[in-house]
Protein backbone atom coordinates (compact mmCIF):
# COMPACT_ATOMS: atom_id res chain seq x y z
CA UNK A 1 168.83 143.32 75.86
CA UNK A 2 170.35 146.87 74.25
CA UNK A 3 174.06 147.23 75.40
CA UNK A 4 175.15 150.31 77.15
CA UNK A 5 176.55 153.02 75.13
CA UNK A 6 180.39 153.09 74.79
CA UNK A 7 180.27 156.24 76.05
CA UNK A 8 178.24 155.76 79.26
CA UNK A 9 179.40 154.49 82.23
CA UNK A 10 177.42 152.38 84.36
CA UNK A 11 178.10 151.40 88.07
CA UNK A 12 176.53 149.00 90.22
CA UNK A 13 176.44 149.83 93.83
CA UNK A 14 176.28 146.93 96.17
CA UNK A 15 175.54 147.56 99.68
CA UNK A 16 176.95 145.83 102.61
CA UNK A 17 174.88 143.55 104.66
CA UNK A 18 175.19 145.97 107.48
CA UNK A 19 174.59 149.07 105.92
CA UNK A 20 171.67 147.56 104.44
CA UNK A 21 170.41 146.54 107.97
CA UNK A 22 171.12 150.32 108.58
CA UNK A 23 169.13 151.76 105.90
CA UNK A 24 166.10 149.42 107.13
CA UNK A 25 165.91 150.38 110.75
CA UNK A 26 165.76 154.13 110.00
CA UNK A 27 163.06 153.28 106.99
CA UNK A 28 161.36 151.26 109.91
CA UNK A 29 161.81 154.10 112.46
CA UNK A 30 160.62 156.29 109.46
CA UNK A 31 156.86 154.31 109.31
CA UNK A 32 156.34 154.41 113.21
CA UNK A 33 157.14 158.31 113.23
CA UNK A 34 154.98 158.66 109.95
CA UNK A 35 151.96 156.57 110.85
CA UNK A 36 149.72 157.34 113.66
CA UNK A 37 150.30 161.35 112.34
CA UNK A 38 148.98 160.06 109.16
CA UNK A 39 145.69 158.61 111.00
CA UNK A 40 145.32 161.74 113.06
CA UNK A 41 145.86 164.18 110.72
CA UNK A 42 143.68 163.10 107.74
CA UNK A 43 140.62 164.91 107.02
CA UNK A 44 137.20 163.04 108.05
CA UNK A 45 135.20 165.83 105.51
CA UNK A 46 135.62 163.31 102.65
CA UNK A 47 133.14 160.95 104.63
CA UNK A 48 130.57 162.99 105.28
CA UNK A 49 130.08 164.47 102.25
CA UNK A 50 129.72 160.93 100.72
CA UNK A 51 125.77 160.05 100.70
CA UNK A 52 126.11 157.11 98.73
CA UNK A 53 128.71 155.20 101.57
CA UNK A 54 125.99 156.60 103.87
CA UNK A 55 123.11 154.40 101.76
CA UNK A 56 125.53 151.34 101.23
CA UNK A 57 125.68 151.33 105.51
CA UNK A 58 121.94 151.58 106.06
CA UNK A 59 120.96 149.14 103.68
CA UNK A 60 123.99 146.74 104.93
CA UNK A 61 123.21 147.45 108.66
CA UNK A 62 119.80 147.76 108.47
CA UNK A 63 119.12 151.45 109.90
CA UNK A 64 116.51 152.70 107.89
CA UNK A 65 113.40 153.51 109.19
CA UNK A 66 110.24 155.69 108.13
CA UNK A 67 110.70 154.68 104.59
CA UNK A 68 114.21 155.78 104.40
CA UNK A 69 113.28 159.62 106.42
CA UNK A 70 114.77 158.55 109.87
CA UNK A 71 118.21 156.48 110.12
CA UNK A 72 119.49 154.38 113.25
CA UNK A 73 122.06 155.46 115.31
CA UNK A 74 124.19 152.28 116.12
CA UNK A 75 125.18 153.20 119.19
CA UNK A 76 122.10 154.82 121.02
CA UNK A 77 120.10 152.39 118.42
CA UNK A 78 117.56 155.13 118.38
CA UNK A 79 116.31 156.61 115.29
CA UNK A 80 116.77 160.32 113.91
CA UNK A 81 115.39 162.56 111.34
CA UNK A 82 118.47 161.23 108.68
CA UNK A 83 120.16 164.29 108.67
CA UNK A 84 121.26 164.15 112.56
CA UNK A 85 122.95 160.84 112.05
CA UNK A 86 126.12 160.94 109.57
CA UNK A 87 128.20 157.72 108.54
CA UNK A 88 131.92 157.17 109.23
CA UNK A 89 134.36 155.43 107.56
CA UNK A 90 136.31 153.68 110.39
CA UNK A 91 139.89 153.59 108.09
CA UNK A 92 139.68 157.41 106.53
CA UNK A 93 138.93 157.50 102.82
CA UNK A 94 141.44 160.15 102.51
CA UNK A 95 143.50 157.52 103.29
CA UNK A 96 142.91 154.59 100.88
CA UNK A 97 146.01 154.77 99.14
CA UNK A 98 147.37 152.84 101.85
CA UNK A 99 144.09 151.02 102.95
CA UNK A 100 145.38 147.34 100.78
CA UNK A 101 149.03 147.55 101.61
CA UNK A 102 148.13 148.49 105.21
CA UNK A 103 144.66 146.78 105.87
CA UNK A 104 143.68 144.17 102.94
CA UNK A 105 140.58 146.93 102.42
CA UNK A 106 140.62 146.62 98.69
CA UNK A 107 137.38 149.09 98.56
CA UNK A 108 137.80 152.09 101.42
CA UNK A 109 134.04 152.24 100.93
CA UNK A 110 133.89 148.41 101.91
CA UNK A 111 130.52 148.20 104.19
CA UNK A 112 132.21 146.90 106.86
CA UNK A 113 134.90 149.64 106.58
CA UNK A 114 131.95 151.64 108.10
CA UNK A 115 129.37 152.61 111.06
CA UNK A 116 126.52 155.16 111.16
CA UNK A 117 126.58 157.23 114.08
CA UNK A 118 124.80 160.33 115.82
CA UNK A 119 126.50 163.85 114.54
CA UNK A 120 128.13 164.62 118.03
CA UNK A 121 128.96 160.97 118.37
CA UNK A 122 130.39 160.63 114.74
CA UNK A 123 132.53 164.20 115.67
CA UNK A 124 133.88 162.52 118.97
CA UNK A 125 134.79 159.32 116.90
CA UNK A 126 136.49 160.93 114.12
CA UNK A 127 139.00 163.39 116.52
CA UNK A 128 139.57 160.15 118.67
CA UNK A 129 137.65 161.21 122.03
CA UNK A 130 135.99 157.68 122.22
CA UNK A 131 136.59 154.63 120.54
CA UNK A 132 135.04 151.02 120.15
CA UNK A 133 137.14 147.95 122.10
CA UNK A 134 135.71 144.69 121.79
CA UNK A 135 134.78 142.79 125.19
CA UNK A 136 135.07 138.89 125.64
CA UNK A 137 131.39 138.45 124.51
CA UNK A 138 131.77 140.33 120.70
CA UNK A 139 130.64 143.14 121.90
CA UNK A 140 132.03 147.06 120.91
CA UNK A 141 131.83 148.97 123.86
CA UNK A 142 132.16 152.68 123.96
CA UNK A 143 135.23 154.31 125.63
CA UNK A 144 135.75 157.05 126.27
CA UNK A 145 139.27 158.39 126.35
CA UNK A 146 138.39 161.93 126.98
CA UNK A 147 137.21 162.84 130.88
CA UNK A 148 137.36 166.71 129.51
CA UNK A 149 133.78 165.68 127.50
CA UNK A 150 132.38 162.82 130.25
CA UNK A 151 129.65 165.37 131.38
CA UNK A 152 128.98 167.06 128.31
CA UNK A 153 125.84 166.54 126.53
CA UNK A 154 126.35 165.03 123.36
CA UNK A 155 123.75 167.93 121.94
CA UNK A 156 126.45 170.40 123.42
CA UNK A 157 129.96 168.99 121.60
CA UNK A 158 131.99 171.37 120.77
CA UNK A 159 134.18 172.15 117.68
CA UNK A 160 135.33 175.25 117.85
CA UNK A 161 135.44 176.66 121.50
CA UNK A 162 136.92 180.39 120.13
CA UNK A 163 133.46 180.69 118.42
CA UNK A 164 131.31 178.20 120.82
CA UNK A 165 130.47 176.49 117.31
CA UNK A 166 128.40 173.07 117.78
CA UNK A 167 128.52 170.18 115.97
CA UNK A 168 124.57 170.66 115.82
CA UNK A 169 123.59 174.00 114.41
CA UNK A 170 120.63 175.71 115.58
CA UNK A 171 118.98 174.72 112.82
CA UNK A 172 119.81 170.67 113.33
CA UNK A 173 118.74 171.31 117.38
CA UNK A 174 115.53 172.96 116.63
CA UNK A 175 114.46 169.54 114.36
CA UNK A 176 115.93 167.42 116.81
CA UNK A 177 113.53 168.99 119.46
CA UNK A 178 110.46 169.01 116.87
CA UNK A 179 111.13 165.19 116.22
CA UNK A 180 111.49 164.49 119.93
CA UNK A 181 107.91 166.52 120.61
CA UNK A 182 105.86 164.66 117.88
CA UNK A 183 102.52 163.60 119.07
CA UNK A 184 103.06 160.29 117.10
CA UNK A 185 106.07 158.22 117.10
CA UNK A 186 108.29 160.72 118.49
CA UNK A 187 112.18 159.88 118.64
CA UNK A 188 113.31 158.37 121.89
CA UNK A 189 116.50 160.76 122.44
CA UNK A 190 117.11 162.19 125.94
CA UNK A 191 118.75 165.45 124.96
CA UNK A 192 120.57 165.09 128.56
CA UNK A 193 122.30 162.34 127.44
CA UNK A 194 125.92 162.80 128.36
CA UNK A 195 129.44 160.98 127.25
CA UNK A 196 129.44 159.63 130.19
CA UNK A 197 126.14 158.29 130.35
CA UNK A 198 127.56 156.34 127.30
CA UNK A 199 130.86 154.97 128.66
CA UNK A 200 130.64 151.74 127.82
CA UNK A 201 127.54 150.96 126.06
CA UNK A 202 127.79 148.57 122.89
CA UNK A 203 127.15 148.97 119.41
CA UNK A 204 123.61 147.57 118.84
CA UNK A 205 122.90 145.83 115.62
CA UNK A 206 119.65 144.22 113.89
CA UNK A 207 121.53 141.12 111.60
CA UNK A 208 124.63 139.56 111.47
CA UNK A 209 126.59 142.22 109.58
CA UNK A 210 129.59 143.83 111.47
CA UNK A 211 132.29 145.72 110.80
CA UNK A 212 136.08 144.84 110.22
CA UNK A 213 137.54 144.61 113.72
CA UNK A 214 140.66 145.51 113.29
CA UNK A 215 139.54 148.99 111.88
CA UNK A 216 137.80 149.52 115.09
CA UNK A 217 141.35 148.38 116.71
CA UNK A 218 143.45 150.69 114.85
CA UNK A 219 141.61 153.64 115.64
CA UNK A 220 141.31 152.80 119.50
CA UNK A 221 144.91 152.07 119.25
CA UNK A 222 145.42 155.38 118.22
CA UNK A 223 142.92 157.17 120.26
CA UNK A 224 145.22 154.98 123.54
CA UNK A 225 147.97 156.91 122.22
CA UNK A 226 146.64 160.18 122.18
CA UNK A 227 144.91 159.76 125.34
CA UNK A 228 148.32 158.63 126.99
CA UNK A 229 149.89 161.87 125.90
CA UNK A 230 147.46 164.29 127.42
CA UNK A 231 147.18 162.11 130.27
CA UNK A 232 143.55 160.42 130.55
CA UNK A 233 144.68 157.48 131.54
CA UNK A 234 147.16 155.38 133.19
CA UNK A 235 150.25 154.05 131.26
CA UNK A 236 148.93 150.34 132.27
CA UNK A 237 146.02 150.55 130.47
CA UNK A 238 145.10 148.55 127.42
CA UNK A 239 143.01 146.60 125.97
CA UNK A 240 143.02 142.91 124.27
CA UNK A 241 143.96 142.56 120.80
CA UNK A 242 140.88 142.33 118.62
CA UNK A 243 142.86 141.89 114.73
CA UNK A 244 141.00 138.85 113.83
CA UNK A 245 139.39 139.46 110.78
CA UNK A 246 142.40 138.23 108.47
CA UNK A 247 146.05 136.75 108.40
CA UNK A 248 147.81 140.25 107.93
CA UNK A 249 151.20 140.32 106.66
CA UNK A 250 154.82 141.85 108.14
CA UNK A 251 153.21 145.16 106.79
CA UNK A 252 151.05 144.81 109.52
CA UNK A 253 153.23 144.00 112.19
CA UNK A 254 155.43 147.51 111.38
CA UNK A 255 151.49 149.09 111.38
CA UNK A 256 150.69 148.23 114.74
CA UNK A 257 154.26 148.50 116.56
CA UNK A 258 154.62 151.92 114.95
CA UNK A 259 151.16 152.33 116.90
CA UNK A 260 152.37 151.56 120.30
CA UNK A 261 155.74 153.13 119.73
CA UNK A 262 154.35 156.61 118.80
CA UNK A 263 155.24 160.02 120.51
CA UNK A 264 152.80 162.43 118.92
């Protein structure tokens, strides 16, 4: 090992137990401030503009139908013309730098990292107006967190109400209502279908294959929080704990407190 110069000085600094302690509860503190803003905030763009996460899910969850023209919402396990149905990642990809310290996702476009859903449906998801909480059977069940959209038609969501825009254009409604009025094999949507009519119905899948829980967890934890805020629901409700998928480490532990701690 080099010596130090004779002409620099070098000091080492060592920090008292308690100071130390100190300088860990405000870095702790720090994470359950910085967290939930971090899943809020991040943009959900990077996901939909990713067609080849969108293949991976179909071919993992088995959704496509037609020879690969329509696609299977998971939810209303109907089938649309594939551009009306959009995958989601369930952890954002804009945040993967954090997805293995946070979430043991090694590969944010991980299959199970993933669900294919109905534009309007994928919209709500994203902005945390419904979420997925497992029952004591397996099943995800919709809930939704938001009474403002209960008896809006999922054909009529909203994302910018300055400019009434949709999350269907006209152009995505008019082939929604052309594949709905085929003669042959028409799809099965009722365009009256409401978020209400969809409070609690459960993901519907063909195999095996699911996704991680405890992405599905994190965001409903996060959509609880939000929904607490604006007042949708009482401050005794919750849901079970569904983070089964793997042993998760202290990093974990200062994940989901900072969760339940929040004031966004």
């Amino acid at each position: 090992m080099e010596r130090p110069s004779a002409r620099q000085i070098h000091v080492l600094v060592v920090l008292p137990e308690q100071e130390n302690d100190i300088v860990k509860t405000a870095f702790m503190d720090l994470v359950q401030v910085m967290v939930p803003h971090m899943l809020i905030m991040a943009p959900t763009t990077r996901t939909t503009r990713n067609n080849f996460f969108k293949h991976k899910l179909c071919k993992f969850y088995k959704n496509y139908q037609r020879n690969g023209t329509w696609v299977r919402c998971m939810l209303l396990d109907v089938a649309f013309p594939k551009s009306l149905v959009i995958a989601s990642h369930l952890f954002r990809r804009s945040n993967e730098y954090v997805a293995d310290k946070l979430l043991k996702i090694s590969n944010i476009n991980d299959t199970r990292n993933g669900i294919v859903l109905f534009k309007p449906l994928k919209y709500a998801f994203d902005h945390f107006h419904i979420s997925f909480v497992r029952d004591n059977t397996g099943a995800f069940r919709l809930k939704l967190f938001d009474p403002t959209i209960r008896n809006t038609r999922l054909i009529d969501m909203v994302i910018d109400h300055s400019r009434n825009k949709k999350v269907l254009d006209e152009t995505q409604v008019t082939e929604l209502h052309e594949s709905i009025s085929l003669t042959q094999e028409p799809c099965e949507f009722n365009v009256n279908t409401t978020f209400g009519d969809l409070d609690g119905s459960a993901l519907a899948f063909i195999g095996v294959e699911r996704p991680y829980n405890r992405c599905l967890y994190l965001q409903a934890s996060v959509a609880r929080v939000l929904a607490l805020q604006n007042g949708w629901v009482e401050e005794s409700y919750d849901f079970p704990d569904f983070w089964d998928d793997v042993d998760l480490d202290n990093k974990m532990d200062i994940f989901h407190r900072s969760l339940l701690e929040a004031d966004i």
